[in-house]
N, C-alpha and C. Protein backbone atom coordinates (compact mmCIF):
# COMPACT_ATOMS: atom_id res chain seq x y z
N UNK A 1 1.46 1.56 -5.48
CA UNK A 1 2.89 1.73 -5.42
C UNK A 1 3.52 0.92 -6.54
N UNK A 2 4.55 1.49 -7.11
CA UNK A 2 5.00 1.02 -8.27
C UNK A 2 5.68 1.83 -9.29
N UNK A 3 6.56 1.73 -9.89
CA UNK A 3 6.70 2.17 -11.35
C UNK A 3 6.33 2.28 -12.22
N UNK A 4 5.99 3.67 -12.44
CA UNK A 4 4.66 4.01 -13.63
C UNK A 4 5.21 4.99 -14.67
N UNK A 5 4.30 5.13 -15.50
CA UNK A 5 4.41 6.34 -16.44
C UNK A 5 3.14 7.20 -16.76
N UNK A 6 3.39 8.71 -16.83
CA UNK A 6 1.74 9.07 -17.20
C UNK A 6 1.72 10.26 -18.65
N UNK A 7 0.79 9.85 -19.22
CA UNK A 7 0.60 10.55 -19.82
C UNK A 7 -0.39 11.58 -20.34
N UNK A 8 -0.42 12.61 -21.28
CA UNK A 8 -1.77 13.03 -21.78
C UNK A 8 -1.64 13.82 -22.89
N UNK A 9 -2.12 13.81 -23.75
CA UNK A 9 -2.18 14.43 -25.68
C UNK A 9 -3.35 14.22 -26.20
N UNK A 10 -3.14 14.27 -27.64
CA UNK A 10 -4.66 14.24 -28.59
C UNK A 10 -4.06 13.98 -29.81
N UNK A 11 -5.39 13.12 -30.50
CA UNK A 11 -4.65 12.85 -31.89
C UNK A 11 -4.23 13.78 -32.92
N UNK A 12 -3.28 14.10 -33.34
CA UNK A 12 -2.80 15.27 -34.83
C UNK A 12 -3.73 14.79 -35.86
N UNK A 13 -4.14 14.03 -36.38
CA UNK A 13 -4.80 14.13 -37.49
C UNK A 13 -6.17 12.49 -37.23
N UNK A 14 -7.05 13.05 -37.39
CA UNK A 14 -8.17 11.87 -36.66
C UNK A 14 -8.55 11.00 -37.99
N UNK A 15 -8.11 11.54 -39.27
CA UNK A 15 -8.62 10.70 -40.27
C UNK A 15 -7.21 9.59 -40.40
N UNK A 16 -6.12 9.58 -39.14
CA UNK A 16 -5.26 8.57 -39.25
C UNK A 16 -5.85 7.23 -37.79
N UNK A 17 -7.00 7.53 -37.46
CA UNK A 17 -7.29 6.89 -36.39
C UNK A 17 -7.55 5.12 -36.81
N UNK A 18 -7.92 4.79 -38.00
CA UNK A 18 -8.10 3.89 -38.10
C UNK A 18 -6.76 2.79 -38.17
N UNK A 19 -5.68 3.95 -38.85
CA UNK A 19 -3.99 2.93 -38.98
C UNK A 19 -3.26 3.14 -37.98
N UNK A 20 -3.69 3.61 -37.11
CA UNK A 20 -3.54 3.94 -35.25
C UNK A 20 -3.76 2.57 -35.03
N UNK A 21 -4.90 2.52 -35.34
CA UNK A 21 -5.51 1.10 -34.21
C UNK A 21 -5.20 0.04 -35.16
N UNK A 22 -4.68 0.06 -36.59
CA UNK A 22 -4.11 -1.54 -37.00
C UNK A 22 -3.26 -1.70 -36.61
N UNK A 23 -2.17 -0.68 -36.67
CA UNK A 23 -0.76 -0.65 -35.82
C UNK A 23 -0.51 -1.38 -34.77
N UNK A 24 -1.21 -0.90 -33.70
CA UNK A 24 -1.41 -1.48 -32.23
C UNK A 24 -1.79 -2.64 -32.23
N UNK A 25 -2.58 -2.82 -33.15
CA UNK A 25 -3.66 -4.46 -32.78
C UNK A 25 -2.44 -5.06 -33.73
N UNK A 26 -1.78 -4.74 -34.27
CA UNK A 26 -0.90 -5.84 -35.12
C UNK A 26 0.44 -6.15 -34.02
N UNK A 27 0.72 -5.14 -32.79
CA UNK A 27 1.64 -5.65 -32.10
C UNK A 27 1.17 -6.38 -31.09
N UNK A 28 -0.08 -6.06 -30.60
CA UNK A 28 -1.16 -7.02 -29.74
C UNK A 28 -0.55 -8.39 -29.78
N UNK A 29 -1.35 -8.60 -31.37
CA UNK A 29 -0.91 -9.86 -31.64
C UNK A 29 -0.07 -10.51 -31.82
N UNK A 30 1.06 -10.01 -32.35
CA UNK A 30 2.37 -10.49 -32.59
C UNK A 30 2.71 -10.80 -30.87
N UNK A 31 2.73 -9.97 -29.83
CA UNK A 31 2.66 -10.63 -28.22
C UNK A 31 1.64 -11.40 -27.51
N UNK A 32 0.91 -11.55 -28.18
CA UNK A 32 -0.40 -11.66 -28.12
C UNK A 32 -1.07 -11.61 -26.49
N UNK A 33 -0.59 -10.25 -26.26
CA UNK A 33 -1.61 -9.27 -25.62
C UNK A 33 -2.80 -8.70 -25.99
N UNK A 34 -3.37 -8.87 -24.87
CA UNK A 34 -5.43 -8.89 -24.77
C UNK A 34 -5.17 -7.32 -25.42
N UNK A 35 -6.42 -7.19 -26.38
CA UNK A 35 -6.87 -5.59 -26.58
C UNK A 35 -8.27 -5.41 -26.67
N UNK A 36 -8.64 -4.25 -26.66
CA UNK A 36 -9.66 -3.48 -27.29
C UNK A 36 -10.00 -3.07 -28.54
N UNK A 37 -10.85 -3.00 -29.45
CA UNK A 37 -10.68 -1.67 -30.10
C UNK A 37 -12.26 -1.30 -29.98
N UNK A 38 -12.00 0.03 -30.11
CA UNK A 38 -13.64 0.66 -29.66
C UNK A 38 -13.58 1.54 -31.19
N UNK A 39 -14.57 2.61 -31.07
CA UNK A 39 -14.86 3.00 -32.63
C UNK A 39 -13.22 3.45 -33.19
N UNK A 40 -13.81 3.42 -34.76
CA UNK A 40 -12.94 3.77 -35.65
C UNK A 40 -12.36 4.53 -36.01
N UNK A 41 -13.11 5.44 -35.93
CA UNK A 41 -13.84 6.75 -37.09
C UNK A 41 -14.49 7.99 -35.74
N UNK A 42 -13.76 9.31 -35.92
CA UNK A 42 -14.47 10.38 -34.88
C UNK A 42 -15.60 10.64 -35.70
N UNK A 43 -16.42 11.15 -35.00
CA UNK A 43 -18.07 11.89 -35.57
C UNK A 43 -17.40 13.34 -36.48
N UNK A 44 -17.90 13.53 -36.84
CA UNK A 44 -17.98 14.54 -38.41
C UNK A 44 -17.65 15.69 -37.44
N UNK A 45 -16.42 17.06 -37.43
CA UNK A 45 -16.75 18.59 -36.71
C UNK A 45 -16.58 17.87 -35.08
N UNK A 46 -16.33 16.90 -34.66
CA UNK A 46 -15.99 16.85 -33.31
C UNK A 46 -14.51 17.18 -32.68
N UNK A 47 -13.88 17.64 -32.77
CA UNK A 47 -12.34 17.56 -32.39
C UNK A 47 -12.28 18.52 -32.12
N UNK A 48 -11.10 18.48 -31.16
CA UNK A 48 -11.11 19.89 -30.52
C UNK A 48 -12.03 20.81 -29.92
N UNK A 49 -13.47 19.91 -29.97
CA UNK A 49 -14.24 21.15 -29.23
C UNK A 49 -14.52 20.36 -27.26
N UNK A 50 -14.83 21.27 -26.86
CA UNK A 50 -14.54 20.56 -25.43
C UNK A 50 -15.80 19.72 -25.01
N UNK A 51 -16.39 19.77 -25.67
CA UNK A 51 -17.75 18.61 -25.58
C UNK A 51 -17.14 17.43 -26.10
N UNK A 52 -17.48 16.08 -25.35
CA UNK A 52 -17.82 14.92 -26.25
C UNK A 52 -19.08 14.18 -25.91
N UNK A 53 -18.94 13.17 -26.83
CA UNK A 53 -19.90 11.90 -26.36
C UNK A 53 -19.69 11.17 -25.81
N UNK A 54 -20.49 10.00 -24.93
CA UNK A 54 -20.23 8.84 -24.41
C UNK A 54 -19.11 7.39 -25.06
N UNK A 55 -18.78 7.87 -26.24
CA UNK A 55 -17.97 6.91 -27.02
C UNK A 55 -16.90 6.56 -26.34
N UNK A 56 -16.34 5.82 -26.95
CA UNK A 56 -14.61 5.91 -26.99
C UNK A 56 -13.81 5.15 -28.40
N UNK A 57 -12.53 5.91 -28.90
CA UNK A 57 -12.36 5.83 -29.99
C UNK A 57 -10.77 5.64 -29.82
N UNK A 58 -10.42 4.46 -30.34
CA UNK A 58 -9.42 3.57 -30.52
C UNK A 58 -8.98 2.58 -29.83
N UNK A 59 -8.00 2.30 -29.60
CA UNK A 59 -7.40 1.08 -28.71
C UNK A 59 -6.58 0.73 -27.42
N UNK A 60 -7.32 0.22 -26.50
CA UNK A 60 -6.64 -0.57 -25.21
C UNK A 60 -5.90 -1.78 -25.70
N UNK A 61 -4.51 -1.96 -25.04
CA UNK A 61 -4.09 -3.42 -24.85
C UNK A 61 -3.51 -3.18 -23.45
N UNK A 62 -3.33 -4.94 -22.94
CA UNK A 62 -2.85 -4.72 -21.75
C UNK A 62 -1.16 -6.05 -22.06
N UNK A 63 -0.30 -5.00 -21.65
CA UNK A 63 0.95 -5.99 -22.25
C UNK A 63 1.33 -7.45 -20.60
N UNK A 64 2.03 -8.41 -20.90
CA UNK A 64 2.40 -9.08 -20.07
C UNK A 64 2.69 -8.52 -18.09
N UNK A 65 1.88 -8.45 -17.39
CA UNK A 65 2.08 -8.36 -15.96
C UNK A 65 2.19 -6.65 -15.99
N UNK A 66 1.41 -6.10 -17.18
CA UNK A 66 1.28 -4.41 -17.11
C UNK A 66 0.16 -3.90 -16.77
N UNK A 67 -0.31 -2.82 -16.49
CA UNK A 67 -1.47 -2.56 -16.31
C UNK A 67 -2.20 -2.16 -18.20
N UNK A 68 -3.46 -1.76 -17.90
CA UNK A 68 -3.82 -1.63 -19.39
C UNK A 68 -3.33 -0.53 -20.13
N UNK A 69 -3.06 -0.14 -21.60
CA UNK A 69 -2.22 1.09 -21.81
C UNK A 69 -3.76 1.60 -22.42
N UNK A 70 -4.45 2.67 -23.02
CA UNK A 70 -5.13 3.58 -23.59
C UNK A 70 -4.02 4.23 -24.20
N UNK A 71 -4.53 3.67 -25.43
CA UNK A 71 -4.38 4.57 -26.70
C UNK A 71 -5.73 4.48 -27.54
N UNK A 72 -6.40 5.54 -26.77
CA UNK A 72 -7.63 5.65 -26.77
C UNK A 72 -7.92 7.59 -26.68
N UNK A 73 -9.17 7.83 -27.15
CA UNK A 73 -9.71 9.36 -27.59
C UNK A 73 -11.19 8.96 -27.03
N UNK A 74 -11.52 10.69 -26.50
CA UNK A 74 -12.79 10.95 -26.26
C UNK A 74 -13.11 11.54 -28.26
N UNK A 75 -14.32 11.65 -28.29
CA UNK A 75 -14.76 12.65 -29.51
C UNK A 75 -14.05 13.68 -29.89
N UNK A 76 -13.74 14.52 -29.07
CA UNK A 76 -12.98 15.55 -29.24
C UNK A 76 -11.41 15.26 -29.42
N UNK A 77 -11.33 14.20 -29.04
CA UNK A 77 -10.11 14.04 -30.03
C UNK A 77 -8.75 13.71 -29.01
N UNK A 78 -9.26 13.93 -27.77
CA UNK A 78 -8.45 13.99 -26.81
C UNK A 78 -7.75 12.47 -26.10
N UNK A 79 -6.57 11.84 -25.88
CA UNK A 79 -6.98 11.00 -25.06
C UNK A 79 -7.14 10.69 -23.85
N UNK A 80 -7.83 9.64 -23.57
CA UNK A 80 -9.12 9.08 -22.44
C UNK A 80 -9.03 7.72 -22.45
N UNK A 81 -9.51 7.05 -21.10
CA UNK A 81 -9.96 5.71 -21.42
C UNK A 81 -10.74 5.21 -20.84
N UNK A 82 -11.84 4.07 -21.34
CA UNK A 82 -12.66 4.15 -20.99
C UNK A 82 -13.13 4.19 -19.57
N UNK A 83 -12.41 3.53 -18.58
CA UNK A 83 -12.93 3.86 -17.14
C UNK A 83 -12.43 5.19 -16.80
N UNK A 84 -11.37 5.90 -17.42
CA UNK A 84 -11.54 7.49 -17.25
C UNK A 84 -13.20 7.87 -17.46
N UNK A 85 -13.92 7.80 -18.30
CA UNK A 85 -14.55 8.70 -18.97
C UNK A 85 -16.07 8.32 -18.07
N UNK A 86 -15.90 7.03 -17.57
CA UNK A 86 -16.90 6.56 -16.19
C UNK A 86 -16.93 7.44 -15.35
N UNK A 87 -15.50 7.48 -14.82
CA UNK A 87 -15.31 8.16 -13.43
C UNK A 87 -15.07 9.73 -13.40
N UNK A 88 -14.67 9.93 -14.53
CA UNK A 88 -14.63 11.67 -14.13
C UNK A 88 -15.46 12.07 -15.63
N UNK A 89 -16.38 11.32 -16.42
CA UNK A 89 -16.81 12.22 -17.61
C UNK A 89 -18.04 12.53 -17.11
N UNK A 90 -18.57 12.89 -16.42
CA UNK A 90 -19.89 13.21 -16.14
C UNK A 90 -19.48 14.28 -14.47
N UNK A 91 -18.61 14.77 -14.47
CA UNK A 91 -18.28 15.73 -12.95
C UNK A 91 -18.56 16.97 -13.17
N UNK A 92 -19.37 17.80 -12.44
CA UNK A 92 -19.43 18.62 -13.05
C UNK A 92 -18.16 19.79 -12.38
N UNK A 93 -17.28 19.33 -11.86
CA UNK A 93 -16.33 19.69 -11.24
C UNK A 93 -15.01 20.26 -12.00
N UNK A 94 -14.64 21.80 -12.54
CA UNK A 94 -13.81 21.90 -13.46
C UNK A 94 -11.90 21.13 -12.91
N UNK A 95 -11.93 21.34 -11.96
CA UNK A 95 -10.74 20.74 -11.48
C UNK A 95 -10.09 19.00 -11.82
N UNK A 96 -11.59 18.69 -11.48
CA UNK A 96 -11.72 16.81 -11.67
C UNK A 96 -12.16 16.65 -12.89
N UNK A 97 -12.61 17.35 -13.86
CA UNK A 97 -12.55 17.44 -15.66
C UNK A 97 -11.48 16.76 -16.24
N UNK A 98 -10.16 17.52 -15.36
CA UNK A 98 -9.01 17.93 -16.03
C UNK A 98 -8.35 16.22 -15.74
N UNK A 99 -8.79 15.34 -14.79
CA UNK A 99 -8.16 13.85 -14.76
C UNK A 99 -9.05 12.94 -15.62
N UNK A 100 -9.90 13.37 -16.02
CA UNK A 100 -10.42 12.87 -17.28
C UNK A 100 -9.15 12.32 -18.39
N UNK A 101 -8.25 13.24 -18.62
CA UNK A 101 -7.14 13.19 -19.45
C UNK A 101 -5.98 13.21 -19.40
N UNK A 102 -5.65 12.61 -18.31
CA UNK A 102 -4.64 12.45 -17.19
C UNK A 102 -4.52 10.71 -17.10
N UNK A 103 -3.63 10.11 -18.07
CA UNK A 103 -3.33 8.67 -18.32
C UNK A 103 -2.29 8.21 -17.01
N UNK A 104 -2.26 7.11 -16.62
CA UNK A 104 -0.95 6.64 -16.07
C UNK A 104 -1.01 5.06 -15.89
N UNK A 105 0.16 4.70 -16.01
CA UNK A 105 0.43 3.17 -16.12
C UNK A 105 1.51 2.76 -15.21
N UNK A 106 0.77 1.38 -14.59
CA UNK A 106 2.01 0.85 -13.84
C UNK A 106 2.52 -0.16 -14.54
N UNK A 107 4.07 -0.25 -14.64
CA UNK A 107 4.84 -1.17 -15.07
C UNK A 107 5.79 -1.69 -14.45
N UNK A 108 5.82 -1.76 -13.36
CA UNK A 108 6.59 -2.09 -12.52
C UNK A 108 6.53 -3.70 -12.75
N UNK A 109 5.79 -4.28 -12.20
CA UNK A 109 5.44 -5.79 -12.30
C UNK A 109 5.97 -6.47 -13.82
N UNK A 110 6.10 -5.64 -14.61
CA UNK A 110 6.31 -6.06 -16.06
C UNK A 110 7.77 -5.81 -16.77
N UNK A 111 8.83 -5.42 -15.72
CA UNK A 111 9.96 -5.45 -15.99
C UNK A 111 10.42 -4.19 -16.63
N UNK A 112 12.14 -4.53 -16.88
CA UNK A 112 12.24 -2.56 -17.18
C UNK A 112 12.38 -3.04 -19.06
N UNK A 113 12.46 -4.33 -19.26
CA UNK A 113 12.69 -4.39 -21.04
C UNK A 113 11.33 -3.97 -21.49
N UNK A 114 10.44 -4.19 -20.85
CA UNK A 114 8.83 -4.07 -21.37
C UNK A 114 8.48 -2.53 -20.94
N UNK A 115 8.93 -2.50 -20.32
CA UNK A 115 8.89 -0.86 -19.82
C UNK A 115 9.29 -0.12 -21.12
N UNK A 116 10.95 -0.15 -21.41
CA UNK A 116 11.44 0.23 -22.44
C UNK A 116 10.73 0.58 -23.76
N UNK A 117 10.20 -1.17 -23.65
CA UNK A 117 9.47 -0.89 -25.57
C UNK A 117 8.64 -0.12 -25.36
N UNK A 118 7.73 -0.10 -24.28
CA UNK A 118 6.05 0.46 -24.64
C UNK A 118 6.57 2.14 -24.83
N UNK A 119 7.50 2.79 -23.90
CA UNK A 119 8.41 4.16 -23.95
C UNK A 119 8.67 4.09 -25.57
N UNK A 120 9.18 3.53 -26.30
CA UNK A 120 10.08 3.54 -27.26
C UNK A 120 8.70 3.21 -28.56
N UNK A 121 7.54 2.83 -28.12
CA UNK A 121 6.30 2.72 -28.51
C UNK A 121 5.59 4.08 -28.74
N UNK A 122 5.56 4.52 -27.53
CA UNK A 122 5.02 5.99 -27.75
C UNK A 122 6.00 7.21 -28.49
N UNK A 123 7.11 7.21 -28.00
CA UNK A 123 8.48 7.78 -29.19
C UNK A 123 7.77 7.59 -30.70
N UNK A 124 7.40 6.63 -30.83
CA UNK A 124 6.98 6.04 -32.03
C UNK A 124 5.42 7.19 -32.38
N UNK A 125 4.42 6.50 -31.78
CA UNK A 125 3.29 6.92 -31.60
C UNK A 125 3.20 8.84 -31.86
N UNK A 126 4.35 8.94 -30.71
CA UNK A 126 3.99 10.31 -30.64
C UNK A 126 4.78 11.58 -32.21
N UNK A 127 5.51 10.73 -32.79
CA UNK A 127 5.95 11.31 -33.65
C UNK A 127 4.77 10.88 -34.88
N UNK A 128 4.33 10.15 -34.85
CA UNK A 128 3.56 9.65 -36.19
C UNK A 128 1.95 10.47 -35.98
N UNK A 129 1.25 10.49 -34.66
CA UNK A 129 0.06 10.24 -34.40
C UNK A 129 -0.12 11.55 -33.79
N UNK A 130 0.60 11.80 -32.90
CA UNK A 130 0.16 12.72 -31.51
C UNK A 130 0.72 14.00 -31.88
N UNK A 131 -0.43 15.02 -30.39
CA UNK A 131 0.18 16.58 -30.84
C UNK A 131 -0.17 16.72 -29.45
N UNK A 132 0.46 17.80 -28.91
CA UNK A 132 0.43 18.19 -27.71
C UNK A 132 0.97 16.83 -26.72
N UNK A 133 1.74 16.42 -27.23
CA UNK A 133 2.09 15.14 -26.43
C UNK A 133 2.70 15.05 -25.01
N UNK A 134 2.56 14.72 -23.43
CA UNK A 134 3.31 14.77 -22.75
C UNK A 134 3.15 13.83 -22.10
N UNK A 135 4.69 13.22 -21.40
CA UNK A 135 4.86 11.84 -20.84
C UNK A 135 5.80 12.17 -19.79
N UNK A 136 5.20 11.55 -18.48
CA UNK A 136 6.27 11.72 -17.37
C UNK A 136 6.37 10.30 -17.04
N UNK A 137 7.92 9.83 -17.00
CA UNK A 137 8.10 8.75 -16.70
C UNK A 137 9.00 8.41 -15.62
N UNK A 138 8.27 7.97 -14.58
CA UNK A 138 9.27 7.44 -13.38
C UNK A 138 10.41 6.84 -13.59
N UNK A 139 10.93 6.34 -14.49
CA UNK A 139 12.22 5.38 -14.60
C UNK A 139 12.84 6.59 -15.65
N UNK A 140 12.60 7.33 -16.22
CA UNK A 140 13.11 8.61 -16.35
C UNK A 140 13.72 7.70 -17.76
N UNK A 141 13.16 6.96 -18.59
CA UNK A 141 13.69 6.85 -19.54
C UNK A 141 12.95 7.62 -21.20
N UNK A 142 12.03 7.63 -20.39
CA UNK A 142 11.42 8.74 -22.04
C UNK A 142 12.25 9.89 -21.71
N UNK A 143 12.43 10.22 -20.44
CA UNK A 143 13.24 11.73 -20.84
C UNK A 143 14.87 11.51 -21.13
N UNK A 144 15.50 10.55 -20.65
CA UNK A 144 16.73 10.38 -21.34
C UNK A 144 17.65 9.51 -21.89
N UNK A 145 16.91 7.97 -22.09
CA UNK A 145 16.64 6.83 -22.63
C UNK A 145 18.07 6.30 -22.25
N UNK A 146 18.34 6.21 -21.22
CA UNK A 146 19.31 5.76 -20.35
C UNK A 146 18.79 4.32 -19.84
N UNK A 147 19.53 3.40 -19.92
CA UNK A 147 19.08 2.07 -20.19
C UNK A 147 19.32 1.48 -18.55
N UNK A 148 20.62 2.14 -17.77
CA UNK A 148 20.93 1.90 -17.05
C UNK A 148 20.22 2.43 -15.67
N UNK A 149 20.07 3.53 -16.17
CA UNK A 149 19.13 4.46 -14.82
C UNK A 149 18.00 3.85 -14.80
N UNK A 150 17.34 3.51 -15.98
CA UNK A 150 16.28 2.50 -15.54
C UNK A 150 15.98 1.23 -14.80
N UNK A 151 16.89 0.67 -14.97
CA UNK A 151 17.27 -0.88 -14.62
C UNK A 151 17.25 -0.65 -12.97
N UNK A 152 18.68 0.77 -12.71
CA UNK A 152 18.48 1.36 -11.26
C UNK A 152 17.36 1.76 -10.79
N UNK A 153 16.55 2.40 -11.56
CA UNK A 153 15.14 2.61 -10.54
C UNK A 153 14.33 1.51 -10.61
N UNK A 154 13.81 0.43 -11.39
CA UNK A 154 13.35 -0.18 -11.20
C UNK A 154 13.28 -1.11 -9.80
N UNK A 155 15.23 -1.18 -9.59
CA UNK A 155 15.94 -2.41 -8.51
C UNK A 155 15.03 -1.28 -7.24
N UNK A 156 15.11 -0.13 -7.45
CA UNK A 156 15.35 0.84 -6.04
C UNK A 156 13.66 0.99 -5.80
N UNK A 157 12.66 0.96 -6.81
CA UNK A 157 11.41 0.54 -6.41
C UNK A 157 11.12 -1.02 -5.80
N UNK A 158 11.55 -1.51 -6.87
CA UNK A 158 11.34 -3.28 -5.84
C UNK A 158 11.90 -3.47 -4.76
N UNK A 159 12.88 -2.80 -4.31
CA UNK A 159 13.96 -2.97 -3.19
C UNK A 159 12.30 -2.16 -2.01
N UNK A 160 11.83 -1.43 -2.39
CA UNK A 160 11.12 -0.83 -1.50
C UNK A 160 9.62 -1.23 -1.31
N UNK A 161 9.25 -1.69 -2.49
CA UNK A 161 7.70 -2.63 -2.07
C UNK A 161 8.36 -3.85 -1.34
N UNK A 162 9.48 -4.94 -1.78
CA UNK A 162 9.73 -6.05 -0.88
C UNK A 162 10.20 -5.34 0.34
N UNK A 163 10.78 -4.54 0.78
CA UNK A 163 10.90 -4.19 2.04
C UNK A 163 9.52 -3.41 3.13
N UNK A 164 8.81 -2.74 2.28
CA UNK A 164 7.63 -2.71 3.04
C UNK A 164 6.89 -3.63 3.24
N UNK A 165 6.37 -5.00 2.25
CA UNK A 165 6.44 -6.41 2.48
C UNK A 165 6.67 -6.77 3.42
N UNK A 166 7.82 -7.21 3.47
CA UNK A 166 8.56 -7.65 4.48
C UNK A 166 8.32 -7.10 5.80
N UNK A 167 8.19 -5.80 6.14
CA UNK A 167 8.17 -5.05 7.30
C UNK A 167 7.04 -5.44 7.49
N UNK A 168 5.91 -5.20 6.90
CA UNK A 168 4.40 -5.69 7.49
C UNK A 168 3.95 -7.20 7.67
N UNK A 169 4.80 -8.15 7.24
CA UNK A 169 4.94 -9.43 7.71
C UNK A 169 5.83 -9.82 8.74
N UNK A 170 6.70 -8.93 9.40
CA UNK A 170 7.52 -8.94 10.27
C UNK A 170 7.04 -8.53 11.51
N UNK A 171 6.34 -7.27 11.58
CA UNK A 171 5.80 -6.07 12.03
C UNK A 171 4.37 -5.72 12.16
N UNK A 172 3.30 -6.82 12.67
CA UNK A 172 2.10 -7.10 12.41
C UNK A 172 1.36 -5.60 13.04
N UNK A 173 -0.02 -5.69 12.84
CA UNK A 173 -0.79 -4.57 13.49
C UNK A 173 -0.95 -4.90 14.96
N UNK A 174 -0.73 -4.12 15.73
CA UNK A 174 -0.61 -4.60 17.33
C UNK A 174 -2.25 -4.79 17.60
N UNK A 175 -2.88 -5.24 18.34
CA UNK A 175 -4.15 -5.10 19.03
C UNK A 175 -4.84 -3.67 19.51
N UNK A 176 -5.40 -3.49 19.01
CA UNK A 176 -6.22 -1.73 19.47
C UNK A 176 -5.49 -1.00 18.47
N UNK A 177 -4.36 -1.43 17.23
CA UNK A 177 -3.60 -0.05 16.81
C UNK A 177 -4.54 0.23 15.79
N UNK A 178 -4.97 1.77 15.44
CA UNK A 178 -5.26 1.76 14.06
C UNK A 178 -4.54 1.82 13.06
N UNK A 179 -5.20 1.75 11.70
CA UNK A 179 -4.70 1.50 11.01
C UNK A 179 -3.47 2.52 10.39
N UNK A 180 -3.93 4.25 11.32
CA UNK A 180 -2.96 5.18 10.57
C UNK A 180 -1.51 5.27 11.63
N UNK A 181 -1.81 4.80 12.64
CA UNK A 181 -1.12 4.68 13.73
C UNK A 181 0.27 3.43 13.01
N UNK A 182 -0.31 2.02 12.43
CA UNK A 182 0.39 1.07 12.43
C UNK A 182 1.21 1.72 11.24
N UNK A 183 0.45 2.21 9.79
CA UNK A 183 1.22 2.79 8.74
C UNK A 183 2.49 3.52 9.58
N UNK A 184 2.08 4.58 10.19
CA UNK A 184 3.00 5.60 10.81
C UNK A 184 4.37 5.00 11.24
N UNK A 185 3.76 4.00 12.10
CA UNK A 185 4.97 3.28 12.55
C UNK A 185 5.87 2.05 12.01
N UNK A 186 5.16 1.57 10.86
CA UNK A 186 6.10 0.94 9.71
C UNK A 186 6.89 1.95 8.93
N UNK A 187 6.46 2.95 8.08
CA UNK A 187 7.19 3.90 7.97
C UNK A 187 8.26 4.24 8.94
N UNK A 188 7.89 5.13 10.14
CA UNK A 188 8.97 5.64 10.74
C UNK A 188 10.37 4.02 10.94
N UNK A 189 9.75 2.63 10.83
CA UNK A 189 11.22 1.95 11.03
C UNK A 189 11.67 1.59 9.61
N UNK A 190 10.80 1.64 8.66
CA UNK A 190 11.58 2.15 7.24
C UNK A 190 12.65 2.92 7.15
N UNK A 191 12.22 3.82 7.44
CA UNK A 191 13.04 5.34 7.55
C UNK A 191 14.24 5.08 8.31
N UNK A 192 14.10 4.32 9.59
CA UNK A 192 15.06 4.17 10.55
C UNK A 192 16.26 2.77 9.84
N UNK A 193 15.69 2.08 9.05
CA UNK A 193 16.43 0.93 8.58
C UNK A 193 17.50 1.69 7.34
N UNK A 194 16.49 2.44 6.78
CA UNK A 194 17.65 2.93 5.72
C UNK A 194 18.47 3.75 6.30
N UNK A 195 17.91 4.93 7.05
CA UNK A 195 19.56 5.70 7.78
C UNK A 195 20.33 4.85 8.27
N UNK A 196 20.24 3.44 9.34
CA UNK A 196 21.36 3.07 9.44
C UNK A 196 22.10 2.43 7.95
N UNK A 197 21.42 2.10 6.99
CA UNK A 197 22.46 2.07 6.29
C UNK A 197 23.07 2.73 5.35
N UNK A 198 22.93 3.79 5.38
CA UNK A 198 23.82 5.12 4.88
C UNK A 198 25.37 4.96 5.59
């Protein structure tokens, strides 16, 4: 639970992969947020075809109280990261393929200014680097860079993890309840706390 963003694209041109990853590692450091960088350079005729290899090609960082971002490619050119490519690169499942390349990040914990840049990062990214680019963002600021609606969803997510918090420290698991039973019934006085205050 949290405020996230997700994404999924592929690099436009792979012989720019290497000033991809100075880019990134030069803002790393300037915050000096932890990174990655994994290979450089795609294999010769790999892109775009729906095979890859076990590699991974470009760069993870993980910014202040964020989860990790991938700006990262399978062979083919696509991006991936590396515990994607653990957990769903070997499925032989065409449905579960498809989250192979299916990014998402929580930023909730990391505020809505840090939120902002990394959005205003990929704006960046995706005009210089990316093709087929798409980003869905819960705080709805990649789609309309509204400074304020963000700030509001952020308050209206925290307002709702500290109140489920709260409710389950208030509201313990009774003796014999299970566990879908106790969810059920924190929920339903969730539900009941906010209608009364409508």
């Amino acid at each position: 639970m949290g405020l996230s963003f997700h994404y999924s694209g592929r690099i436009a041109n792979p012989d720019l992969l290497s000033e991809l990853i100075v880019e990134i590692e030069d803002i790393a450091k300037v915050y000096r947020w932890k990174y990655n960088i994994y290979e450089r350079h795609f294999p010769e005729n790999s892109i775009g075809k729906p095979d890859y290899n076990q590699d991974i090609y470009g760069i993870t960082f993980t910014p202040t109280n964020c989860e990790t971002i991938s700006v990262s490619f399978l062979s083919n050119g696509r991006l991936s990261s590396p515990s994607h490519l653990v957990f769903w690169g070997h499925t032989p499942e065409q449905p579960e393929r498809e989250y192979l390349y299916m990014l998402s990040v929580k930023t909730q914990y990391a505020g809505a200014e840090l939120h902002m840049f990394i959005i205003q990062l990929f704006h960046y990214l995706n005009n210089k680097y990316f093709a087929d680019f798409k980003l869905s963002d819960e705080g709805q600021y990649w789609e309309t860079n509204d400074e304020t609606l963000l700030n509001s969803t952020f308050r209206r997510y925290t307002d709702l993890i500290n109140g489920f918090a709260s409710t389950m420290e208030n509201y313990p698991i009774l003796s014999g309840e299970d566990l879908e039973s106790y969810l059920e019934r924190l929920i339903k006085m969730l539900q009941d706390k906010r209608n009364e205050g409508r």
